[in-house]
Protein backbone atom coordinates (compact mmCIF):
# COMPACT_ATOMS: atom_id res chain seq x y z
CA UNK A 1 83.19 83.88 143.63
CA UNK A 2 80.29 82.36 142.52
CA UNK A 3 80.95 78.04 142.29
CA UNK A 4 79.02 75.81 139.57
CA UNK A 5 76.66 73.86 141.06
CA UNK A 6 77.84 70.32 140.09
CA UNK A 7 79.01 67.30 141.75
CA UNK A 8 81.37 66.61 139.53
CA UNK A 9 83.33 69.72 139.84
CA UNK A 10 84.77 72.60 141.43
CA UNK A 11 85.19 74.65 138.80
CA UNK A 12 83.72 78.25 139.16
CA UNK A 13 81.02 79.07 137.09
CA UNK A 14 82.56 81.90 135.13
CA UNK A 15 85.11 79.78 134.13
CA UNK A 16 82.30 77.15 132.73
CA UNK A 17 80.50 80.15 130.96
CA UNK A 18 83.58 81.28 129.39
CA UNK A 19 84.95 77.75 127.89
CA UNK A 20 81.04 77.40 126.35
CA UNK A 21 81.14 80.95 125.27
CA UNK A 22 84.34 80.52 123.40
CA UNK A 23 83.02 77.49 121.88
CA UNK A 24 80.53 79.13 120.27
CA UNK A 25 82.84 81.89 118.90
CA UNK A 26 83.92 79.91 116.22
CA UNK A 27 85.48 82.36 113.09
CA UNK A 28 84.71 85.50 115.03
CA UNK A 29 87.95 87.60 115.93
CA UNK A 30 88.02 87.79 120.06
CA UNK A 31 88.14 91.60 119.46
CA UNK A 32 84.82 91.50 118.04
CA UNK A 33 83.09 89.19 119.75
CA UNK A 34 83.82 90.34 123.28
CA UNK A 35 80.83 93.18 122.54
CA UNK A 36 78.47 90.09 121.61
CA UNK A 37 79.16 88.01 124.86
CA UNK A 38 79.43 91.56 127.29
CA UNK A 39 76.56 93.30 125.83
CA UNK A 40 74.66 90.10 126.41
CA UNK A 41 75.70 89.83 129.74
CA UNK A 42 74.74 93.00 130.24
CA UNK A 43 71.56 93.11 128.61
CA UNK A 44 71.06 90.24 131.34
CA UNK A 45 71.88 92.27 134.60
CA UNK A 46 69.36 95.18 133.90
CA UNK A 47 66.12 92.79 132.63
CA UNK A 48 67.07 90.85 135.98
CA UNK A 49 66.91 93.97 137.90
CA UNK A 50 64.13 95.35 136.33
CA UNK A 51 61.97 92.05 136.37
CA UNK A 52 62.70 92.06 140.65
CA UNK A 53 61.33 95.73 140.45
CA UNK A 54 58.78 94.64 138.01
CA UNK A 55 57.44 91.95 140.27
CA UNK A 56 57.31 93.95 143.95
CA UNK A 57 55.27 96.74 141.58
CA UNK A 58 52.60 94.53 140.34
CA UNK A 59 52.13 92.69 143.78
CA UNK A 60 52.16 96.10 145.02
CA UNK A 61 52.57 95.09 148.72
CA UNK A 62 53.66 97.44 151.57
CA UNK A 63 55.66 100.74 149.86
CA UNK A 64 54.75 99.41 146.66
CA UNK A 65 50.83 99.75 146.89
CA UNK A 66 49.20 101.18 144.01
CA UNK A 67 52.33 101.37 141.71
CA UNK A 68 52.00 100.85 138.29
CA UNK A 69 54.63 98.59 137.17
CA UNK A 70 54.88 100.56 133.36
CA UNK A 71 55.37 103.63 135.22
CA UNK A 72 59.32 104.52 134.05
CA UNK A 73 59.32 106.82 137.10
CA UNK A 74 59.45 104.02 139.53
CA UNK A 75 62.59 102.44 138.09
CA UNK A 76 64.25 105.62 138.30
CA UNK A 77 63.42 106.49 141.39
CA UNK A 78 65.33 103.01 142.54
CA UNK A 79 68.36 103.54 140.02
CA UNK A 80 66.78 100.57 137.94
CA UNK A 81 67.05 101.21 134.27
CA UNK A 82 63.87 100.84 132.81
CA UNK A 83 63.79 97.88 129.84
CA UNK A 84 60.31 97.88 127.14
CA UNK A 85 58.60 94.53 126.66
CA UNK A 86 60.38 93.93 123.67
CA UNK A 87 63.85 94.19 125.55
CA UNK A 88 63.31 91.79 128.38
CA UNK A 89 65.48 88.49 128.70
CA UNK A 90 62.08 86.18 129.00
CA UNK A 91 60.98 87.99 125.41
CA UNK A 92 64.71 87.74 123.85
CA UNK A 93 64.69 83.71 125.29
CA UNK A 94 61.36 82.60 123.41
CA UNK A 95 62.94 84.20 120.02
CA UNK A 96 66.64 82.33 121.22
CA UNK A 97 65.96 80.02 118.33
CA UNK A 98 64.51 82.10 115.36
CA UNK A 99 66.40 83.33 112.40
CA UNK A 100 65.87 86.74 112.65
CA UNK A 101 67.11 86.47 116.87
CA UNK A 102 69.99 88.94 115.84
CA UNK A 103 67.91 91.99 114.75
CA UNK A 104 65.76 91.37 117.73
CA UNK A 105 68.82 91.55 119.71
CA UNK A 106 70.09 95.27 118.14
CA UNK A 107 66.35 96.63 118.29
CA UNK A 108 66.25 95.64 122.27
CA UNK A 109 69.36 97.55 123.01
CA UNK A 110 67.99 100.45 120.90
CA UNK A 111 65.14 100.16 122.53
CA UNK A 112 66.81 100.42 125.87
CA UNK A 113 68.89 103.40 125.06
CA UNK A 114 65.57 105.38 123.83
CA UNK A 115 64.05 104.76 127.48
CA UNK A 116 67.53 105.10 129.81
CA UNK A 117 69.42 108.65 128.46
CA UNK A 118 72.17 107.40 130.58
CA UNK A 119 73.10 104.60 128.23
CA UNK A 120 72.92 106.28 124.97
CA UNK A 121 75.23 105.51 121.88
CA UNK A 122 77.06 102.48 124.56
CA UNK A 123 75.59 99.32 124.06
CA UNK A 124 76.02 97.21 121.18
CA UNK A 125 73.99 96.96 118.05
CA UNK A 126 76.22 93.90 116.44
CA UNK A 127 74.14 91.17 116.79
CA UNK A 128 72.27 91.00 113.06
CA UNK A 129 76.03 90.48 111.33
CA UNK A 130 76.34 88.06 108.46
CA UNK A 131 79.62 86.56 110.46
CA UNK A 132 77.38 85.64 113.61
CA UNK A 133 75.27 82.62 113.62
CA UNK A 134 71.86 82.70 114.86
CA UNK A 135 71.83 79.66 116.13
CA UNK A 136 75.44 79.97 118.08
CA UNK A 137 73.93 83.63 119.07
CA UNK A 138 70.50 81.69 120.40
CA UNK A 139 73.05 79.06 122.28
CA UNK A 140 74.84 82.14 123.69
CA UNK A 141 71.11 83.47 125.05
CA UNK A 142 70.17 80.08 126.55
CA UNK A 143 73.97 79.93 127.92
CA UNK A 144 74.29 83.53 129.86
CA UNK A 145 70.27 82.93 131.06
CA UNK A 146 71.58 80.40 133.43
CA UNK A 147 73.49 82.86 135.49
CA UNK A 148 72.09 84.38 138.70
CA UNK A 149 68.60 82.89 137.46
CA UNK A 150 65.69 83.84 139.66
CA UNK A 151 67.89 85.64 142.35
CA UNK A 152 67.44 89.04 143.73
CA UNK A 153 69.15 92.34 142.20
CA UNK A 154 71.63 92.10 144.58
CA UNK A 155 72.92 89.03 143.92
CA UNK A 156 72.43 89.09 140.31
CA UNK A 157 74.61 92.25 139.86
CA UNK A 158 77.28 90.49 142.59
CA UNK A 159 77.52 87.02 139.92
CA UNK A 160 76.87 88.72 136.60
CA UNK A 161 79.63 91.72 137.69
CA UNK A 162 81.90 88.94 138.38
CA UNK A 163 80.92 87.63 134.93
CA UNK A 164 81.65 90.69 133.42
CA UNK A 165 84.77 91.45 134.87
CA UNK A 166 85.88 88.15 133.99
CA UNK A 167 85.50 87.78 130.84
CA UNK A 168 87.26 91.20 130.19
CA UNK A 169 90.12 89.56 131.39
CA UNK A 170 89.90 86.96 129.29
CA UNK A 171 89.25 88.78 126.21
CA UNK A 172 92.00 90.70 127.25
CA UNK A 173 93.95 87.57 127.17
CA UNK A 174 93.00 86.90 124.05
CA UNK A 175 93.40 89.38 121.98
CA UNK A 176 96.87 89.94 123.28
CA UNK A 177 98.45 92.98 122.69
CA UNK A 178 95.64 94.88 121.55
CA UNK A 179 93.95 93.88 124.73
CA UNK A 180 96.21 95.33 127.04
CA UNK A 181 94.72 98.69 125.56
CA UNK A 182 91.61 98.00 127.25
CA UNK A 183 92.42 96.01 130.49
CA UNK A 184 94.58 96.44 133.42
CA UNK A 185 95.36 92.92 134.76
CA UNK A 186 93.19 92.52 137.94
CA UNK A 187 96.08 91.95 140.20
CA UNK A 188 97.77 95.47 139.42
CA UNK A 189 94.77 96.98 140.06
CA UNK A 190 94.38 95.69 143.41
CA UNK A 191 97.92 96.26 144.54
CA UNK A 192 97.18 99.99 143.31
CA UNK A 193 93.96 100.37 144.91
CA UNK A 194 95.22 98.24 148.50
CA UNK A 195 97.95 100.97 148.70
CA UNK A 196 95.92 103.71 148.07
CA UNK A 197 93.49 102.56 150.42
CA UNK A 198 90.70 104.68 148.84
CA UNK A 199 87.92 104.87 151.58
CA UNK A 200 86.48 108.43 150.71
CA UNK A 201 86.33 111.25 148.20
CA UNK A 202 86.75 111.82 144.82
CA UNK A 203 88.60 108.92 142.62
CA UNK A 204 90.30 109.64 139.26
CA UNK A 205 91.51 108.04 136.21
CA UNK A 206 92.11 110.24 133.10
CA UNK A 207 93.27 106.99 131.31
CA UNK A 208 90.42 104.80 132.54
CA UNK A 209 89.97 101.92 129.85
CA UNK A 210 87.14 99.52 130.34
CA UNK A 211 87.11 101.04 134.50
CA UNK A 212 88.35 98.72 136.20
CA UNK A 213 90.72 101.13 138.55
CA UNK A 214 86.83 102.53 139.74
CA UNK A 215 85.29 99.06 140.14
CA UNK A 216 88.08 98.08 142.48
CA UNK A 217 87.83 101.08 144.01
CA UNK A 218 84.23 100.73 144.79
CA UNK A 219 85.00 96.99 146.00
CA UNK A 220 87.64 97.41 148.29
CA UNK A 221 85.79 100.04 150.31
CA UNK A 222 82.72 97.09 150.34
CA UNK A 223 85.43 94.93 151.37
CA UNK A 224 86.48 96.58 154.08
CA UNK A 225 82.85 97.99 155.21
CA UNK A 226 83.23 101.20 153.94
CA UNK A 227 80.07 103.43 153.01
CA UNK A 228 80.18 103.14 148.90
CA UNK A 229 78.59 106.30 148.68
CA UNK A 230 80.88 108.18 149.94
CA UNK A 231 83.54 107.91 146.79
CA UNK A 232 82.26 109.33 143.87
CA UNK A 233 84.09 108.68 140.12
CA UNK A 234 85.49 110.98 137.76
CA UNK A 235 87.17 109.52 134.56
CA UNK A 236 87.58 110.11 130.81
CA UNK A 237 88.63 108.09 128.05
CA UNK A 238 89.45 108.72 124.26
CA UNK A 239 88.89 105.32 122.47
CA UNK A 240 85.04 105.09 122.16
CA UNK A 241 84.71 101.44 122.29
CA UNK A 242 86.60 101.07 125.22
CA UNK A 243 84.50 104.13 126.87
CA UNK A 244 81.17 102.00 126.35
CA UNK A 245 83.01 99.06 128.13
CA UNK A 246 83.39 101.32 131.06
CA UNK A 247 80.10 102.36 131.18
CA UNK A 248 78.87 99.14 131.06
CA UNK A 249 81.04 97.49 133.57
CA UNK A 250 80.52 100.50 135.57
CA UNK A 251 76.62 100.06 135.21
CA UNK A 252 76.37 96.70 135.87
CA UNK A 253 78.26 97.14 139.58
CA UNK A 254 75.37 100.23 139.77
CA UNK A 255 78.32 102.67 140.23
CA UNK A 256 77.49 106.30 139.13
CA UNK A 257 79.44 106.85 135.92
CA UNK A 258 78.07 110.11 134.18
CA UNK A 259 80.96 111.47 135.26
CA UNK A 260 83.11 108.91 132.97
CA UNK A 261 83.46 110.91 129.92
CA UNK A 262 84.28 110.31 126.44
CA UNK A 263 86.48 112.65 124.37
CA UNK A 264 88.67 111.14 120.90
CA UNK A 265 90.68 114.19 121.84
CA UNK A 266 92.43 112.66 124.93
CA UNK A 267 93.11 113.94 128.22
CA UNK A 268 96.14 116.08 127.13
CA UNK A 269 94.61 118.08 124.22
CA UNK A 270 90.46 117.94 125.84
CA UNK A 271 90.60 117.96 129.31
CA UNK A 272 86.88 116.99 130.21
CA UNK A 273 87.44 117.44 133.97
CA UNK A 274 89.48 120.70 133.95
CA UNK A 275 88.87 122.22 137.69
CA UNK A 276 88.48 118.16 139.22
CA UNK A 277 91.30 118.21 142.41
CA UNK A 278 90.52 114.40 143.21
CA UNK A 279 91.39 112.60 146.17
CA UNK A 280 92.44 110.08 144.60
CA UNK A 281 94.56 109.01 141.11
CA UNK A 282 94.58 105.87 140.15
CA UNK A 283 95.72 105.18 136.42
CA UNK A 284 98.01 103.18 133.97
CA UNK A 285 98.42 105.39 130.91
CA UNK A 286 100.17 104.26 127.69
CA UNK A 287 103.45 103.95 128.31
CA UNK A 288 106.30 105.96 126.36
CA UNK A 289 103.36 107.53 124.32
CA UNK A 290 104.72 109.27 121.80
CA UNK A 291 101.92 110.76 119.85
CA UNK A 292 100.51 113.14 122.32
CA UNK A 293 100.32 116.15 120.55
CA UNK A 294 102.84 117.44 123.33
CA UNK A 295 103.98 119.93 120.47
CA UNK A 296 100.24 121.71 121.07
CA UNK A 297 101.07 122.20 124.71
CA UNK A 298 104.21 123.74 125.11
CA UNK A 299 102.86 126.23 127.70
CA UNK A 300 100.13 124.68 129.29
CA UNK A 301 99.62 125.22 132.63
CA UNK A 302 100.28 121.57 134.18
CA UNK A 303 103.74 121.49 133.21
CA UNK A 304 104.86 123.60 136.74
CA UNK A 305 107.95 121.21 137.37
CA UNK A 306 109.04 121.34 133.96
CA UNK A 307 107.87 120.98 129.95
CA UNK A 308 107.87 116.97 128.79
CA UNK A 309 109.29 116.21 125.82
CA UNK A 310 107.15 116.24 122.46
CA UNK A 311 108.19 112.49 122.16
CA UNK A 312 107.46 110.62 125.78
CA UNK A 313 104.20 111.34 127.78
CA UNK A 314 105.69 109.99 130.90
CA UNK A 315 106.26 112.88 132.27
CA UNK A 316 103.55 114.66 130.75
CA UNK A 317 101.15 112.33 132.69
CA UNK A 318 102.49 112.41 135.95
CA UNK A 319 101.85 116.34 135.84
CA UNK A 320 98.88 115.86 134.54
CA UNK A 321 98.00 113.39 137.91
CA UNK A 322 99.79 116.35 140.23
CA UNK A 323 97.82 119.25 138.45
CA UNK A 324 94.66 117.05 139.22
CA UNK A 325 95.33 116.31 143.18
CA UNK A 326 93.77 117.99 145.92
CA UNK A 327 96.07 120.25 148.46
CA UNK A 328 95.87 116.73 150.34
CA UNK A 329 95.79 113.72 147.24
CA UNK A 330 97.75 111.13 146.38
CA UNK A 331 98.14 109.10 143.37
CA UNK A 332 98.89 105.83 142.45
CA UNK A 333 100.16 104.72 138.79
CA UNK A 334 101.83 102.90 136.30
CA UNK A 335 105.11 104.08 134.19
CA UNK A 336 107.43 102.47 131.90
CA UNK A 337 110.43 101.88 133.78
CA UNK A 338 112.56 104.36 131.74
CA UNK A 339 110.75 107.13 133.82
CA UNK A 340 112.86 106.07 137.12
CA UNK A 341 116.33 107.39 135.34
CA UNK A 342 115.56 108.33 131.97
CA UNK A 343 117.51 111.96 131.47
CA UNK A 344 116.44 112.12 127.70
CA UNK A 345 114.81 115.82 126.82
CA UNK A 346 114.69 117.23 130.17
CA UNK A 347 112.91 114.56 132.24
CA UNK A 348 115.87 114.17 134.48
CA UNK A 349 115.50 117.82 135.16
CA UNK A 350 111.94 116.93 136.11
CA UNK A 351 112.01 113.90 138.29
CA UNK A 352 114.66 115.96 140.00
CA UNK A 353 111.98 118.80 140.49
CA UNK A 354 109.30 116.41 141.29
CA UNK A 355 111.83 114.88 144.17
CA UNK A 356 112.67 117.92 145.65
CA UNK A 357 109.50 119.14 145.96
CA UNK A 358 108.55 116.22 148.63
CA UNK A 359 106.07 114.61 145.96
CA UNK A 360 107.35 110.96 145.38
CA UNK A 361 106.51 108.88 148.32
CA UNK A 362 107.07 105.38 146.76
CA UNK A 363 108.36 103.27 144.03
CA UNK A 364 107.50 99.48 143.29
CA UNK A 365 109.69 97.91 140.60
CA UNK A 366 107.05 95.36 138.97
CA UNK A 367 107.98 91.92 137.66
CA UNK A 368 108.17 91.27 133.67
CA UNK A 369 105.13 89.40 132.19
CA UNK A 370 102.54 91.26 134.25
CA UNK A 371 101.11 93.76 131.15
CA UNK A 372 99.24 91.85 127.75
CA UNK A 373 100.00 94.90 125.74
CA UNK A 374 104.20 95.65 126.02
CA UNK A 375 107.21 93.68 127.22
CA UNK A 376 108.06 96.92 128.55
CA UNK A 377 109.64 96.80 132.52
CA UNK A 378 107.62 98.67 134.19
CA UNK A 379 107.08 100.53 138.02
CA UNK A 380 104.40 101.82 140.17
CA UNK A 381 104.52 105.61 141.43
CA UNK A 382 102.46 106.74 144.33
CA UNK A 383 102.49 110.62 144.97
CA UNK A 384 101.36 112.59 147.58
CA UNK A 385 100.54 116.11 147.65
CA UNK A 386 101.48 116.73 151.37
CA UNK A 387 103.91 114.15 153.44
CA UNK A 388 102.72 115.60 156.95
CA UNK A 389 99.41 116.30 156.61
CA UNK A 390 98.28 114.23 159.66
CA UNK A 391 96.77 111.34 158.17
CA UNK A 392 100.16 109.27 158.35
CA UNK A 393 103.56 109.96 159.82
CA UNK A 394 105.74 112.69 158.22
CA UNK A 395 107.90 111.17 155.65
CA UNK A 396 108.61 114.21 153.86
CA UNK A 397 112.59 113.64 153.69
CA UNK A 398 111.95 110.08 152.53
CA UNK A 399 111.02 107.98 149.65
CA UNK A 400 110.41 104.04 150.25
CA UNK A 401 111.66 101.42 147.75
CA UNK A 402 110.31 98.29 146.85
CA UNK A 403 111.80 95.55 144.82
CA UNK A 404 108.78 93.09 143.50
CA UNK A 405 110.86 92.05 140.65
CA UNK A 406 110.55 88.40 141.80
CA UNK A 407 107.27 88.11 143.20
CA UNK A 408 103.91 86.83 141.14
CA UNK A 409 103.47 83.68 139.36
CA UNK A 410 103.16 82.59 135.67
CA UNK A 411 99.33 81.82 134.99
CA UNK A 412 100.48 80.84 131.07
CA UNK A 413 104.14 80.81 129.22
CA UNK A 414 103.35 84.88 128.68
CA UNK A 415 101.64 86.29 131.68
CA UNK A 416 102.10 86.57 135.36
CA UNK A 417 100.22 87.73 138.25
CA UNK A 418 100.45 88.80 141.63
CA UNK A 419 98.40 86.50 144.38
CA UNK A 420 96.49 88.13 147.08
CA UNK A 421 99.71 86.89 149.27
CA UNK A 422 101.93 88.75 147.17
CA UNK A 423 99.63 91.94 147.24
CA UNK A 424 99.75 91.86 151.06
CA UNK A 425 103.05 91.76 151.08
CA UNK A 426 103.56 94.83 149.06
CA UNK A 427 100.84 96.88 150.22
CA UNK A 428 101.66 95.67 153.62
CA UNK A 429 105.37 97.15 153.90
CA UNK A 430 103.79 100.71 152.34
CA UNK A 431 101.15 100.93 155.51
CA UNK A 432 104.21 99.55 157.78
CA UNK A 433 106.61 102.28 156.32
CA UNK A 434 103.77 105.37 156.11
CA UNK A 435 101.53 105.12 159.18
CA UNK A 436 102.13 106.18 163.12
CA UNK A 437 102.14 102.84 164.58
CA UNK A 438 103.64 100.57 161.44
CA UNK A 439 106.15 98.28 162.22
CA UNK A 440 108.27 98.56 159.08
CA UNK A 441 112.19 97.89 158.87
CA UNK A 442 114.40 97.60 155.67
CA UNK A 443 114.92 94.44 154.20
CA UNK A 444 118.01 93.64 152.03
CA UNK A 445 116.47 92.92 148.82
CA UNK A 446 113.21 93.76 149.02
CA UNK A 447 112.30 97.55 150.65
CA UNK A 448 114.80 100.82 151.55
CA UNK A 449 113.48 103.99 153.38
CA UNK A 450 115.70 106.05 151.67
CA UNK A 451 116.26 109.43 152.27
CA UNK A 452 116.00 112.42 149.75
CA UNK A 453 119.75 113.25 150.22
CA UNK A 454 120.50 109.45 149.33
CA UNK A 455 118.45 110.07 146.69
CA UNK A 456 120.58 113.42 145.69
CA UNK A 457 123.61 111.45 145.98
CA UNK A 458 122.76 109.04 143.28
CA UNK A 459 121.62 111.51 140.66
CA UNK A 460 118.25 111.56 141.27
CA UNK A 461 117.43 107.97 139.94
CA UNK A 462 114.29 106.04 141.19
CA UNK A 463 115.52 102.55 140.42
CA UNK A 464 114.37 100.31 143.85
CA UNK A 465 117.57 98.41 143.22
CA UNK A 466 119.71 100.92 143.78
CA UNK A 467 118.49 101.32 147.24
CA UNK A 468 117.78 98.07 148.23
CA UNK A 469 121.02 95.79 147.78
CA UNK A 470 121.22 92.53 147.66
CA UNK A 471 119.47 89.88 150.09
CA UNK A 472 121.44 88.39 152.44
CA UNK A 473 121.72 85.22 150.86
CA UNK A 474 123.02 86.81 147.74
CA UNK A 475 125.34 89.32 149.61
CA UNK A 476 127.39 86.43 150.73
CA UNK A 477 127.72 84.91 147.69
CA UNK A 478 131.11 83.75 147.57
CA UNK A 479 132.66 84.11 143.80
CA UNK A 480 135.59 81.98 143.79
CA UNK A 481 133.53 79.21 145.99
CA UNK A 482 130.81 78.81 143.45
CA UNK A 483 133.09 78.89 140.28
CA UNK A 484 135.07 75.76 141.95
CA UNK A 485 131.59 73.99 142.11
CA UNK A 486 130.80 74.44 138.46
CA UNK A 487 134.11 73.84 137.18
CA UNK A 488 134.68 70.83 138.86
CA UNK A 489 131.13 69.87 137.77
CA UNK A 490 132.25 70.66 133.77
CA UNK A 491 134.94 68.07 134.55
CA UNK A 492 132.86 65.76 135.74
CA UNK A 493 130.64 66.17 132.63
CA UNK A 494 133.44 65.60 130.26
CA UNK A 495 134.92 62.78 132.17
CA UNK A 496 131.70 60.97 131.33
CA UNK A 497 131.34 62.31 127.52
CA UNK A 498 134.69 60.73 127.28
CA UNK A 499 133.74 57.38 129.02
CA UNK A 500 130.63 57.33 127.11
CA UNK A 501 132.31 58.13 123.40
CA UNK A 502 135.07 55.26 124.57
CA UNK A 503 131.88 52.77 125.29
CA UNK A 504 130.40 53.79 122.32
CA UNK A 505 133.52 53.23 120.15
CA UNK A 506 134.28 49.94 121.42
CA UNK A 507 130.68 48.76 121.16
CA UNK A 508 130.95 49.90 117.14
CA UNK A 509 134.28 47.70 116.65
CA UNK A 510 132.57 44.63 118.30
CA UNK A 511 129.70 45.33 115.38
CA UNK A 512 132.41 45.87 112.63
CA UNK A 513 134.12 42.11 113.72
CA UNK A 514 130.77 40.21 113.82
């Protein structure tokens, strides 16, 4: 994480940016606004990596003798996009302070899309608006030209990602509910991707909002010295605006994303990856979704363990995942917590299926407070196509439980969050419970290895708590002990009402006689 450079505080320098950034906001809606500050950002990452470019070109030292720095075919040939004169931070800084600053703004990213194919109809052209001032647009310039100044590409994409992917969040914040239609909260999408463990293959997400699932994705395997190259991203997504999000936040980690498509049909209706089987699912779709057009799709081929109901995609979606796995895939996602016993229209009859077929490996029941967009309890799912396929130990006659109703932490009176402790945990017990060598053993409270004839017994139902007790602590709680405490503690309490009321009486006669 990059840290400001200041004496007189700690305070990392996204956080800075953003707290100036929202300053200059103003009367502009957070919804709106966020494609001002993003594209901006953006627009900063690919002039930085072009000027680097730029720069070893015109010394032309070594590799780079002869070049012409103009030459587009350079830039390409280093996945650099290539930005015209006109659309270069040093050219947008000099104008910062002119009155016209916001149609130079929207002709630079048109400008940039008519030279890089790739980024066509994505960024931004909202900068010439009557509601934005120039000179709070010119502050925002002189404010995002300060980050990652004069380092290399590297290093400017590592700071300016971390930019990016910050202020999503807290636009996301912002906006609230309608937020949560865009962003999955960071820390769900690293508990997702830590238990996947994604190293290699082909990654998935047929929900994928502003990307983040892929970005983590690519991260973790850095993390863990991985070869990035060797996952490749497939995703689609039907709200437009949130598509160009992706592709920028995708772009600006330099992560491959023409295979992120854009479709206003959806996933269900316009499948734009029909024949993908993908490593790797990673997703949160919207939960209970009950405009689906499920009515259009009463035969469709994903629907082997049963038809969902025209009025819940819950089950539609998890199909959907299943139909898109590999012989060997497994899937990680988020579901309304209804899924985990809901018998309404024939989604008992599924789950059931879905259970008996060996697919469910694991269940996490989430903490409230974690999602911007819904109050809805929800759950993780991770599926696997084949239990015994090597990899890990054979588990097919089990499912593990988890219980995380407790864990996280409250960042503000509506939100929590898992730490990276927390995370650990969690992912932790799934690699104790699935591989060879793990260590894992039930705790009361917290995990069950249940198996699939437990599982029969109680109906079918995928509630954690139903498999994991009580903890200790709680499972010797002693009734008629602890109602003695607080009754003789109500006493107590109206022992000293009384006294109090009698003091307060007497002191009021004592008044009345003087």
């Amino acid at each position: 994480m990059a840290k400001a450079r200041n004496n007189n505080t700690e305070e990392p320098i996204e956080k800075q940016l953003w707290k100036a950034a929202d300053k200059l906001r103003k009367n502009i809606d957070a919804a709106e606004y966020k494609h001002i500050v993003l594209g901006l950002i953006f627009l900063k990452y690919i002039s930085d990596a072009f000027e680097e470019l730029f720069s070893k070109l015109k010394n032309g030292e070594g590799e780079y003798a002869g070049a012409d720095p103009e030459d587009k075919d350079e830039y390409k040939a280093e996945n650099v996009f290539f930005v015209p004169p006109s659309a270069r931070w040093s050219f947008l800084r000099t104008h910062a302070k002119q009155p016209t600053i916001g149609k130079t703004v929207d002709e630079a990213m048109d400008a940039i899309e008519r030279e890089n194919p790739s980024l066509r109809d994505v960024l931004p052209k909202v900068f010439a608006r009557g509601n934005l001032d120039p000179t709070n647009l010119g502050g925002l310039i002189d404010l995002i030209s300060n980050i990652a100044l004069g380092d290399a590409k590297a290093r400017s994409a590592d700071v300016l990602g971390h930019v990016f992917e910050y202020f999503l969040g807290e636009f996301a914040l912002a906006e609230g509910k309608k937020g949560g239609q865009f962003y999955t909260p960071r820390s769900v999408v690293e508990l997702l991707v830590e238990m996947l463990e994604p190293y290699k293959g082909r990654v998935f997400d047929p929900c994928c909002g502003s990307g983040g699932m892929f970005v983590q994705s690519e991260k973790f395997v850095a993390d863990h010295q991985g070869r990035v190259n060797d996952i490749s991203i497939y995703g689609q997504e039907s709200n437009q605006t949130t598509w160009r999000l992706a592709k920028m936040n995708l772009a600006i980690r330099s992560i491959d994303s023409s295979q992120v498509k854009w479709n206003n049909e959806g996933s269900f209706l316009n499948d734009s990856h029909k024949d993908l089987k993908a490593d790797y699912v990673i997703a949160n779709p919207p939960f209970n979704d009950s405009d689906w057009s499920g009515d259009l799709l009463r035969k469709d081929g994903r629907w082997k363990y049963g038809t969902p109901p025209t009025g819940n995609a819950n089950y539609a979606w998890i199909q959907n995942f299943l139909y898109h796995l590999s012989p060997s895939g497994q899937a990680g996602f988020v579901l309304a917590k209804g899924a985990l016993t809901s018998k309404t229209s024939g989604e008992g009859d599924i789950r059931k299926e879905l259970i008996e077929a060996r697919l469910v490996d694991c269940i996490v029941n989430l903490p409230a407070k974690l999602f911007l967009n819904t109050q809805i309890p929800a759950s993780l799912w991770f599926l696997s196509r084949n239990k015994a396929n090597g990899k890990f130990r054979n588990r097919t006659d089990e499912i593990l439980f988890i219980d995380a109703r407790n864990m996280g932490h409250l960042i503000n009176r509506r939100t929590r969050e898992f730490s990276a402790e927390d995370i650990a945990t969690i992912a932790g017990t799934y690699h104790n419970w699935r591989n060879p060598d793990g260590d894992y053993e039930d705790i009361k409270g917290f995990c069950n290895s249940a198996s699939i004839e437990r599982v029969k017994g109680l109906d079918y139902v995928l509630t954690p708590g139903r498999y994991v007790g009580l903890p200790d602590d709680e499972d010797d709680f002693d009734f008629n002990e602890r109602f003695g405490k607080l009754k003789a503690e109500f006493e107590e309490q109206l022992k000293e009402e009384a006294r109090l009321n009698a003091l307060i009486a007497e002191n009021l006669g004592k008044v009345k006689l003087i």
